[in-house]
C-alpha atoms as a PDB file:
ATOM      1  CA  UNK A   1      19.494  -3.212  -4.948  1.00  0.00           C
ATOM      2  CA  UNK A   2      19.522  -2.485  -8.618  1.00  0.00           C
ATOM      3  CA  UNK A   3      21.845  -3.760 -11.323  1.00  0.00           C
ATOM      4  CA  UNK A   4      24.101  -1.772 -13.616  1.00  0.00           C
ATOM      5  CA  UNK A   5      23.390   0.116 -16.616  1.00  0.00           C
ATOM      6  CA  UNK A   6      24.103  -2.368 -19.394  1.00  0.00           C
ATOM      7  CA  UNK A   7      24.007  -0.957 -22.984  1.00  0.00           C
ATOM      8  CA  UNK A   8      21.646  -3.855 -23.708  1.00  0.00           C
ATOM      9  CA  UNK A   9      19.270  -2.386 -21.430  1.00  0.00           C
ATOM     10  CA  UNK A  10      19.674   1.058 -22.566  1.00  0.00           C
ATOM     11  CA  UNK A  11      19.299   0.120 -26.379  1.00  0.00           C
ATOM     12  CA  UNK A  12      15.709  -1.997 -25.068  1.00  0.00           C
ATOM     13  CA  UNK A  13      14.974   1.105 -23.866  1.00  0.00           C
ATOM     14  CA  UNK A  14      15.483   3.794 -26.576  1.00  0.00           C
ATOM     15  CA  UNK A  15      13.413   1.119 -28.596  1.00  0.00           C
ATOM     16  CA  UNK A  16      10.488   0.566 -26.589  1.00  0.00           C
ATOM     17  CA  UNK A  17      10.126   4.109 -25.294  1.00  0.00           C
ATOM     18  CA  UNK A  18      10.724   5.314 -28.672  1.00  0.00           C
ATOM     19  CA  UNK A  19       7.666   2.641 -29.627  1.00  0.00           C
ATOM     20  CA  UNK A  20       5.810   4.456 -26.654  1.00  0.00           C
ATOM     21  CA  UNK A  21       6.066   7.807 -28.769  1.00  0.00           C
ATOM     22  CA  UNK A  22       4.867   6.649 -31.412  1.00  0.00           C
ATOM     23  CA  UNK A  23       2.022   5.346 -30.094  1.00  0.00           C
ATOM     24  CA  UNK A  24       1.060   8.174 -28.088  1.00  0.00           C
ATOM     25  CA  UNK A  25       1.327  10.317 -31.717  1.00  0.00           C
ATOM     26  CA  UNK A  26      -0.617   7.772 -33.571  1.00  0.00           C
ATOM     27  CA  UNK A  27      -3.790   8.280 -30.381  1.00  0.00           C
ATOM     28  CA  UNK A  28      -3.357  11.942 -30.283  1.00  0.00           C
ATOM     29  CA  UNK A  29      -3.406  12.207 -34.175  1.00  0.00           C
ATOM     30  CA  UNK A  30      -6.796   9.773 -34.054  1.00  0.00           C
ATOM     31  CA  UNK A  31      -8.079  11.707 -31.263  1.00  0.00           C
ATOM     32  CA  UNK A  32      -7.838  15.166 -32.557  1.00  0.00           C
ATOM     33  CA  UNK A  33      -9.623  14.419 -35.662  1.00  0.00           C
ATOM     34  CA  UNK A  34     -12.419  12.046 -33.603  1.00  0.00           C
ATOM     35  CA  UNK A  35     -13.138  14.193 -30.384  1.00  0.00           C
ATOM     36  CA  UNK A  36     -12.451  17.882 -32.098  1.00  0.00           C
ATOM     37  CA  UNK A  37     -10.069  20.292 -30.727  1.00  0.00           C
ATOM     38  CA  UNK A  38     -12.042  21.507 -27.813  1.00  0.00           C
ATOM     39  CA  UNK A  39     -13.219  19.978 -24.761  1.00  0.00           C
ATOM     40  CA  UNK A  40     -16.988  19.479 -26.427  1.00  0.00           C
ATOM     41  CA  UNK A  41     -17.268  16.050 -27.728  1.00  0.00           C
ATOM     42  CA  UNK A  42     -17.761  15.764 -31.374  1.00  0.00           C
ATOM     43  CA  UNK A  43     -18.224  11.835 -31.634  1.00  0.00           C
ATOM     44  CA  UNK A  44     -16.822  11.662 -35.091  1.00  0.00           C
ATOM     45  CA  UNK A  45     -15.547   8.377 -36.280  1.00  0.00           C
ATOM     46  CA  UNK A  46     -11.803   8.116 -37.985  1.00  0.00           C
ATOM     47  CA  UNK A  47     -10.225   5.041 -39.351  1.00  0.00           C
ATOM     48  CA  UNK A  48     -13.692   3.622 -37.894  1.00  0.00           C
ATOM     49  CA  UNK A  49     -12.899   4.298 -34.529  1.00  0.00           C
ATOM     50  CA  UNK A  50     -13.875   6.425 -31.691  1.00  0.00           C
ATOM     51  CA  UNK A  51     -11.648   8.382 -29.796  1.00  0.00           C
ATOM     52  CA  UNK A  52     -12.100   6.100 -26.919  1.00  0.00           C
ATOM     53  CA  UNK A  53     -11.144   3.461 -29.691  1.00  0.00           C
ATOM     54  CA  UNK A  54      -7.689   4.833 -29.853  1.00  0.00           C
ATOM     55  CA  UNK A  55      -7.414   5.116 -25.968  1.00  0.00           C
ATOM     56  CA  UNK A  56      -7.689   1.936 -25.591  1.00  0.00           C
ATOM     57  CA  UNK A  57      -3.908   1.739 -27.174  1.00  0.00           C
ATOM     58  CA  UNK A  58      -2.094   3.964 -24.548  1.00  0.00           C
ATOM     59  CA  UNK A  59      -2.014   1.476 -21.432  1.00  0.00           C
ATOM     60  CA  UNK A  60       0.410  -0.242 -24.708  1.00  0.00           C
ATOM     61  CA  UNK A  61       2.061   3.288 -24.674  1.00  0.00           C
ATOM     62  CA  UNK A  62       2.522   3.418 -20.553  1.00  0.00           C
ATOM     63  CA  UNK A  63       3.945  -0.280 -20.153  1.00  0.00           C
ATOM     64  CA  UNK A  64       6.685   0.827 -23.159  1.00  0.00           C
ATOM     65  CA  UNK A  65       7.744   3.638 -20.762  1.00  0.00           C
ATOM     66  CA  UNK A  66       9.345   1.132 -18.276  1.00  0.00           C
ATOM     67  CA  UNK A  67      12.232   0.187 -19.759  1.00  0.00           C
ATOM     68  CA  UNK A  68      13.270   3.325 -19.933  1.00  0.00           C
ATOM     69  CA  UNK A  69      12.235   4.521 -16.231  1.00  0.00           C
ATOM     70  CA  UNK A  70      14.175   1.408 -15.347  1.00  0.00           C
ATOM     71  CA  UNK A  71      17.538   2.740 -16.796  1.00  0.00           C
ATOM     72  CA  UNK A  72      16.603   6.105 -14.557  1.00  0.00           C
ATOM     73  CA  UNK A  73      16.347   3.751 -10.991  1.00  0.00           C
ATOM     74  CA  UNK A  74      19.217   1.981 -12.103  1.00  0.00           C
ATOM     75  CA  UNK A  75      21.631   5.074 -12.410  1.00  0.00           C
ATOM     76  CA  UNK A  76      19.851   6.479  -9.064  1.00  0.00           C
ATOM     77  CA  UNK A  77      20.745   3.033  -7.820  1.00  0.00           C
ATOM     78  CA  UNK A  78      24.470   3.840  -8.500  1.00  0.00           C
ATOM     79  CA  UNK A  79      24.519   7.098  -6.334  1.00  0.00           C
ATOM     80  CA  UNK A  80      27.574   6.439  -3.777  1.00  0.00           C
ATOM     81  CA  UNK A  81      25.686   7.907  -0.916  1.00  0.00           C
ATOM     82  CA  UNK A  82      23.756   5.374   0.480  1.00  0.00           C
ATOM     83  CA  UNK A  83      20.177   7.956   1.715  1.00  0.00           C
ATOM     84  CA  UNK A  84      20.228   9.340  -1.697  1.00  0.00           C
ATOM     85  CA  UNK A  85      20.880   6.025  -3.551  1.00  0.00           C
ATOM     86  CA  UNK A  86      18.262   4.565  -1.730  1.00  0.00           C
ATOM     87  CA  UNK A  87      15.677   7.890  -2.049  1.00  0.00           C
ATOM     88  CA  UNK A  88      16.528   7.623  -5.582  1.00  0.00           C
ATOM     89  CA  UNK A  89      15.491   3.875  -6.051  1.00  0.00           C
ATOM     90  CA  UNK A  90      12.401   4.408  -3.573  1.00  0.00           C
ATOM     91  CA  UNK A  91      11.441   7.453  -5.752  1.00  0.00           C
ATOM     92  CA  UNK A  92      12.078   5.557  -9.122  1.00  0.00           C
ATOM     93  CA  UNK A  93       9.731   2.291  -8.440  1.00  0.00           C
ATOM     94  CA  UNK A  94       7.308   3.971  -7.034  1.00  0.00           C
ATOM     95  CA  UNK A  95       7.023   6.119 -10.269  1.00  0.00           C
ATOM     96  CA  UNK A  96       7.156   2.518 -12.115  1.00  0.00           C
ATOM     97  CA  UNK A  97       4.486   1.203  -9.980  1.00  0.00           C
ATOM     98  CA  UNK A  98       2.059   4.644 -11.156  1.00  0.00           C
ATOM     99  CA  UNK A  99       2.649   3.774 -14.479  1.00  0.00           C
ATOM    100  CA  UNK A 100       1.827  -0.226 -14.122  1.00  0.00           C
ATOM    101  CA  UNK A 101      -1.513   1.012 -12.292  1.00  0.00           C
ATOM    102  CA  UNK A 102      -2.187   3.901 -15.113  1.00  0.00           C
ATOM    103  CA  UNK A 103      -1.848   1.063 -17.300  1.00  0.00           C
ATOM    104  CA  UNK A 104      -3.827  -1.431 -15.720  1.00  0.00           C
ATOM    105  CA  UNK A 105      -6.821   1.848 -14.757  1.00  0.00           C
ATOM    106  CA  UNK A 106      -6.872   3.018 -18.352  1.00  0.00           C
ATOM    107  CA  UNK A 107      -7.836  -0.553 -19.772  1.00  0.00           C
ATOM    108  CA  UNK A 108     -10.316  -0.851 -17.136  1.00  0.00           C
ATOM    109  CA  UNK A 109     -12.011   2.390 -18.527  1.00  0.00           C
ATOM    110  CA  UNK A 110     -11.322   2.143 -22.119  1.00  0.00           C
ATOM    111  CA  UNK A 111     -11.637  -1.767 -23.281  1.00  0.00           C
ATOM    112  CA  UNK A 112     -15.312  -2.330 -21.674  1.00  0.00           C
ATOM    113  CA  UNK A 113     -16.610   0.507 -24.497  1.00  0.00           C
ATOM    114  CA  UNK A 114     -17.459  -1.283 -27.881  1.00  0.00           C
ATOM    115  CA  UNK A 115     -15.792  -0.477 -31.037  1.00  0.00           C
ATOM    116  CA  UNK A 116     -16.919   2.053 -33.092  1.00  0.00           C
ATOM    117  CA  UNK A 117     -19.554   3.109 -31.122  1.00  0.00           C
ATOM    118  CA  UNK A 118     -20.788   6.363 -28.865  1.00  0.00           C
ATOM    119  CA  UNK A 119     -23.777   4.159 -27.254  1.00  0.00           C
ATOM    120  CA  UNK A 120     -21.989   4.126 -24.063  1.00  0.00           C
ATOM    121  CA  UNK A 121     -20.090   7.333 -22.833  1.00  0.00           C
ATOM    122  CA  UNK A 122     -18.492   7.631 -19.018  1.00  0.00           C
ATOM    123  CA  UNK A 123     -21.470   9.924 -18.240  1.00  0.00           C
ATOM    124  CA  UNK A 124     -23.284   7.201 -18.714  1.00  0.00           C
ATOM    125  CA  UNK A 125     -21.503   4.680 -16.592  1.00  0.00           C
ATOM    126  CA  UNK A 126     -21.806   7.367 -13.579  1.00  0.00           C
ATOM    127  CA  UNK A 127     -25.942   7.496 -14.516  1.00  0.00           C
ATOM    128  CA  UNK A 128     -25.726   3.173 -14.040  1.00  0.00           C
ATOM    129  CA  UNK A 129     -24.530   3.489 -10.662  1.00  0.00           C
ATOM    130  CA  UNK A 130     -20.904   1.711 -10.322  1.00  0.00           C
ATOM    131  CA  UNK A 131     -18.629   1.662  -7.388  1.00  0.00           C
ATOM    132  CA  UNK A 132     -16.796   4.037  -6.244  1.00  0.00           C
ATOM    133  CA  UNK A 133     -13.874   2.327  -6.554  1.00  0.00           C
ATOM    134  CA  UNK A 134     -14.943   1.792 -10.545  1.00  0.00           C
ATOM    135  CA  UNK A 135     -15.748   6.098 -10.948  1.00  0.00           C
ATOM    136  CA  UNK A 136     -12.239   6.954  -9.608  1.00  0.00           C
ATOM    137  CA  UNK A 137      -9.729   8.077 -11.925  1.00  0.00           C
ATOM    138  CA  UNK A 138      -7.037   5.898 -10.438  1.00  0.00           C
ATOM    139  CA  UNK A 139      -5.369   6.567 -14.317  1.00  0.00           C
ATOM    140  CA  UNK A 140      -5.769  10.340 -13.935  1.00  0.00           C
ATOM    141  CA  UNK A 141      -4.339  10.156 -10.218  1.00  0.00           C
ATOM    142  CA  UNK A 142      -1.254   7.820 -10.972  1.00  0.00           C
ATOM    143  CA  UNK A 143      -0.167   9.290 -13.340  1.00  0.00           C
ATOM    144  CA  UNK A 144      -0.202  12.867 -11.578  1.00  0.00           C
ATOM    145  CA  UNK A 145       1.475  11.003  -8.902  1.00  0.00           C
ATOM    146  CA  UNK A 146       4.276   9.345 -10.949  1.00  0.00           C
ATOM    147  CA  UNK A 147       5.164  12.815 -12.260  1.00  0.00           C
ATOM    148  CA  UNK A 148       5.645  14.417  -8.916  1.00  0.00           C
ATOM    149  CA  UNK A 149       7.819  11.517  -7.580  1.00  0.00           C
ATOM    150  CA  UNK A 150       9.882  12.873 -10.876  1.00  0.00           C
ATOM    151  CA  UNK A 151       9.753  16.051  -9.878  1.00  0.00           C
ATOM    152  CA  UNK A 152      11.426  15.251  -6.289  1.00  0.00           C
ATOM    153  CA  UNK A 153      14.066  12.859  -8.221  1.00  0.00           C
ATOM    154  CA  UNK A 154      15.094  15.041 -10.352  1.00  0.00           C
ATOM    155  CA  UNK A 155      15.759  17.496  -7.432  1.00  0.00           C
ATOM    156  CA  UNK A 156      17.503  14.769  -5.658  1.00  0.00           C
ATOM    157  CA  UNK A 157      19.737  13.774  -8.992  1.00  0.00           C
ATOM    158  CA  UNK A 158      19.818  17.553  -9.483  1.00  0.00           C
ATOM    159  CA  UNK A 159      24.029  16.601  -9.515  1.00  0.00           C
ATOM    160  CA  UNK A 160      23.626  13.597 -11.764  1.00  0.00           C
ATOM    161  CA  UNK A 161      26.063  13.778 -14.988  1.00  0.00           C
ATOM    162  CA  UNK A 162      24.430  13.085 -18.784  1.00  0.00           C
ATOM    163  CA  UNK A 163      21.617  15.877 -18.260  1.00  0.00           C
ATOM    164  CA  UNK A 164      19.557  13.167 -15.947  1.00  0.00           C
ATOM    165  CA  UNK A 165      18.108  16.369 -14.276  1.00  0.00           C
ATOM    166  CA  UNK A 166      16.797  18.105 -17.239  1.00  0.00           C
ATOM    167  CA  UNK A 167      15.010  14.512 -18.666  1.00  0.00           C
ATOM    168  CA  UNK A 168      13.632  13.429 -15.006  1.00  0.00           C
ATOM    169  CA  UNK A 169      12.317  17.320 -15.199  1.00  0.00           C
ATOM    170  CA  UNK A 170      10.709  17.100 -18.896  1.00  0.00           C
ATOM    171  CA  UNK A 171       9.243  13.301 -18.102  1.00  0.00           C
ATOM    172  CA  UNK A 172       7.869  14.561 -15.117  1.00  0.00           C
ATOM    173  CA  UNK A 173       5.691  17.305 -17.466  1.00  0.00           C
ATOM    174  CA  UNK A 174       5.227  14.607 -19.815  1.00  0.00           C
ATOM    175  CA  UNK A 175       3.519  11.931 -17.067  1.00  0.00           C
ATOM    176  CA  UNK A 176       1.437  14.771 -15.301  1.00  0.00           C
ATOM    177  CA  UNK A 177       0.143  16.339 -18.790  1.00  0.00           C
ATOM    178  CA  UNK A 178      -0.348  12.641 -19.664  1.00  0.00           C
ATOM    179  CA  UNK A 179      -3.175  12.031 -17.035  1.00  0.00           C
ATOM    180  CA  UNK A 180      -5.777  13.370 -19.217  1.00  0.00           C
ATOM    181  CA  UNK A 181      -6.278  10.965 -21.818  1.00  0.00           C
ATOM    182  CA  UNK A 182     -10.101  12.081 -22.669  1.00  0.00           C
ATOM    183  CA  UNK A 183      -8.845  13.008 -24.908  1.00  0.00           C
ATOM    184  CA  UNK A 184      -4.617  13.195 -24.745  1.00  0.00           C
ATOM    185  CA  UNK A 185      -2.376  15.844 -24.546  1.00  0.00           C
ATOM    186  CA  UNK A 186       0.617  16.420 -27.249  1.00  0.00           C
ATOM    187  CA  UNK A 187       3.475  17.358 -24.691  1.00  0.00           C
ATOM    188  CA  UNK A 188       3.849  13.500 -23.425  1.00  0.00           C
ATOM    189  CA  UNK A 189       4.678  12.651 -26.864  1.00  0.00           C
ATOM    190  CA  UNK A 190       8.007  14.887 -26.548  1.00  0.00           C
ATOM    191  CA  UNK A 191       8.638  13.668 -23.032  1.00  0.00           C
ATOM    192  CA  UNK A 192       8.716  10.333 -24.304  1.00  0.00           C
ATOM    193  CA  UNK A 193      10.773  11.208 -27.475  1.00  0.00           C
ATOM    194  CA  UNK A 194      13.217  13.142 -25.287  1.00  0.00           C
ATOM    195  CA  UNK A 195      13.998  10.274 -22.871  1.00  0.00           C
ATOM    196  CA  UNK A 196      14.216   7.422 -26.279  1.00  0.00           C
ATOM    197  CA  UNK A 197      16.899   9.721 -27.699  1.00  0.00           C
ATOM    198  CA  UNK A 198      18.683  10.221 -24.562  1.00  0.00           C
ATOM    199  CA  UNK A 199      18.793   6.039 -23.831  1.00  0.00           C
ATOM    200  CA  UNK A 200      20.346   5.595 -27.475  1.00  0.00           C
ATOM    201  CA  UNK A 201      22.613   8.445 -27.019  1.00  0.00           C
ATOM    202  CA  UNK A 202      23.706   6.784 -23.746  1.00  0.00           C
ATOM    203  CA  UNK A 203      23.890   3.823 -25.706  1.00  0.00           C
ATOM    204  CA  UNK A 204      26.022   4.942 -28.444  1.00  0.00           C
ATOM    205  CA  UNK A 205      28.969   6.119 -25.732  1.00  0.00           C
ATOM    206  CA  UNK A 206      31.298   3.729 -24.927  1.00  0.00           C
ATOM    207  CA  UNK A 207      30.422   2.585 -21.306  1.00  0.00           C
ATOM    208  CA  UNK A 208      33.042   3.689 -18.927  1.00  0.00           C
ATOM    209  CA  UNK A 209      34.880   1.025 -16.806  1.00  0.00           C
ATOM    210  CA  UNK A 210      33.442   1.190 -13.475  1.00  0.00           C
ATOM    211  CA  UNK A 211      36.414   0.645 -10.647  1.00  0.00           C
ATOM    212  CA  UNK A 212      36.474   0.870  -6.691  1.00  0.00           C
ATOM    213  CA  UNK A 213      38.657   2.127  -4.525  1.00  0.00           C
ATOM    214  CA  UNK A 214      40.520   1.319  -1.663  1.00  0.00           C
ATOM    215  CA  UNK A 215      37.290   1.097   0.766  1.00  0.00           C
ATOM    216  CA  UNK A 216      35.439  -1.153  -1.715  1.00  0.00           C
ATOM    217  CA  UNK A 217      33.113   2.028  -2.726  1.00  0.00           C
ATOM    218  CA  UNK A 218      32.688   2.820  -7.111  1.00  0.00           C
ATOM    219  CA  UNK A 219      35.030   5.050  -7.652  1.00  0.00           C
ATOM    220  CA  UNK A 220      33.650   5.975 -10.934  1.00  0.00           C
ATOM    221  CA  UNK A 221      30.297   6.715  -9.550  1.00  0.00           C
ATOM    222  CA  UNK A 222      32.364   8.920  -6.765  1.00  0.00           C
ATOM    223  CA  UNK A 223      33.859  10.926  -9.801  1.00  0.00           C
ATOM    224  CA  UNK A 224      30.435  11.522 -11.554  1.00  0.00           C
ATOM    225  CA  UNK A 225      28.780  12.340  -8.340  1.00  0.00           C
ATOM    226  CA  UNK A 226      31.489  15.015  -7.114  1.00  0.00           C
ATOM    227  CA  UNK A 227      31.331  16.434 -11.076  1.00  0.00           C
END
């Protein structure tokens, strides 16, 4: 069961994923001037940090994302018919669990490097002979995982009023293109952005009183979902 869509929550939300964009600008900003614009490493120093330096912010940037993935379980929690409601909530934790493990992976990689320094690279953490479970990307692979799970819910909410669809569809780009993090991608920066603006526009409306009908079901809900 999930609870409703308050516009406290939704304002927490345009905040904190709004504070997830920003962060994510701020690493790719560092990162583009640190690592270089191709894939061959050019170990600069900016700010006096590495580019792996400024990773070690976005597990910040993926916990700030949950607010707002909450409001998107709670309105899939709302859906009057019951296998999609509970699809919908199924779908939307799981995608919050991805991102609490991308989190959690990503400071595993990133924090163990020292500051401002290229003595230790992954390469060489593969030539020390770690685990397994230590060399997979469990980061790279949650995160690919959280946006397909958005992919399939926005397909299921393909109905949904407010242009859910169209934001489950761009966050969905924004967590698989925000896998790679050595170094990041822009386009999760404008996922983000897209789903903060959408929580404070939500937030601005006046919320609609919610009323059942005569067989106890949300009658408001029923009228959104048949729109």
């Amino acid at each position: 069961m999930t609870g409703p869509v308050t516009g406290g929550l939704l304002r927490i939300a345009a905040a904190c994923v709004a504070c997830a964009a920003s962060v994510w600008l701020a690493v790719w900003l560092q990162q583009y001037s640190a690592h270089g614009r191709t894939s061959v490493n050019e170990q600069r120093l900016v700010l006096g940090l590495t580019w792996m330096d400024a990773a070690k912010a976005l597990p910040l940037a993926m916990l700030l994302v949950l607010p707002g993935l909450e409001v998107l379980v709670r309105r899939a929690g709302s859906d009057v018919r019951i296998g999609r409601r509970r699809a919908g909530v199924v779908l939307g934790r799981g995608v919050q669990a991805c991102a609490l493990v991308a989190a959690v992976a990503g400071a595993a990689d990133f924090w163990p490097f020292r500051f401002a320094s290229y003595a230790e690279s992954f390469e060489s953490r593969r030539a020390d002979g770690l685990t397994w479970v230590l060399l997979v990307p469990w980061q790279f692979i949650s995160c690919v995982v959280a946006g397909l799970l958005l992919f399939v819910l926005a397909a299921l909410r393909r109905r949904a009023a407010d242009r859910e669809p169209v934001v489950l569809t761009i966050l969905a780009g924004g967590f698989v293109t925000g896998s790679l993090w050595t170094p990041v991608w822009f386009c999760p920066f404008l996922a983000w952005s897209g789903l903060a603006i959408w929580c404070g526009w939500l937030a601005r409306r006046p919320l609609a009183p919610r009323s059942l009908d005569a067989t106890g079901a949300d009658a408001t809900a029923t009228d959104e979902a048949s729109a």
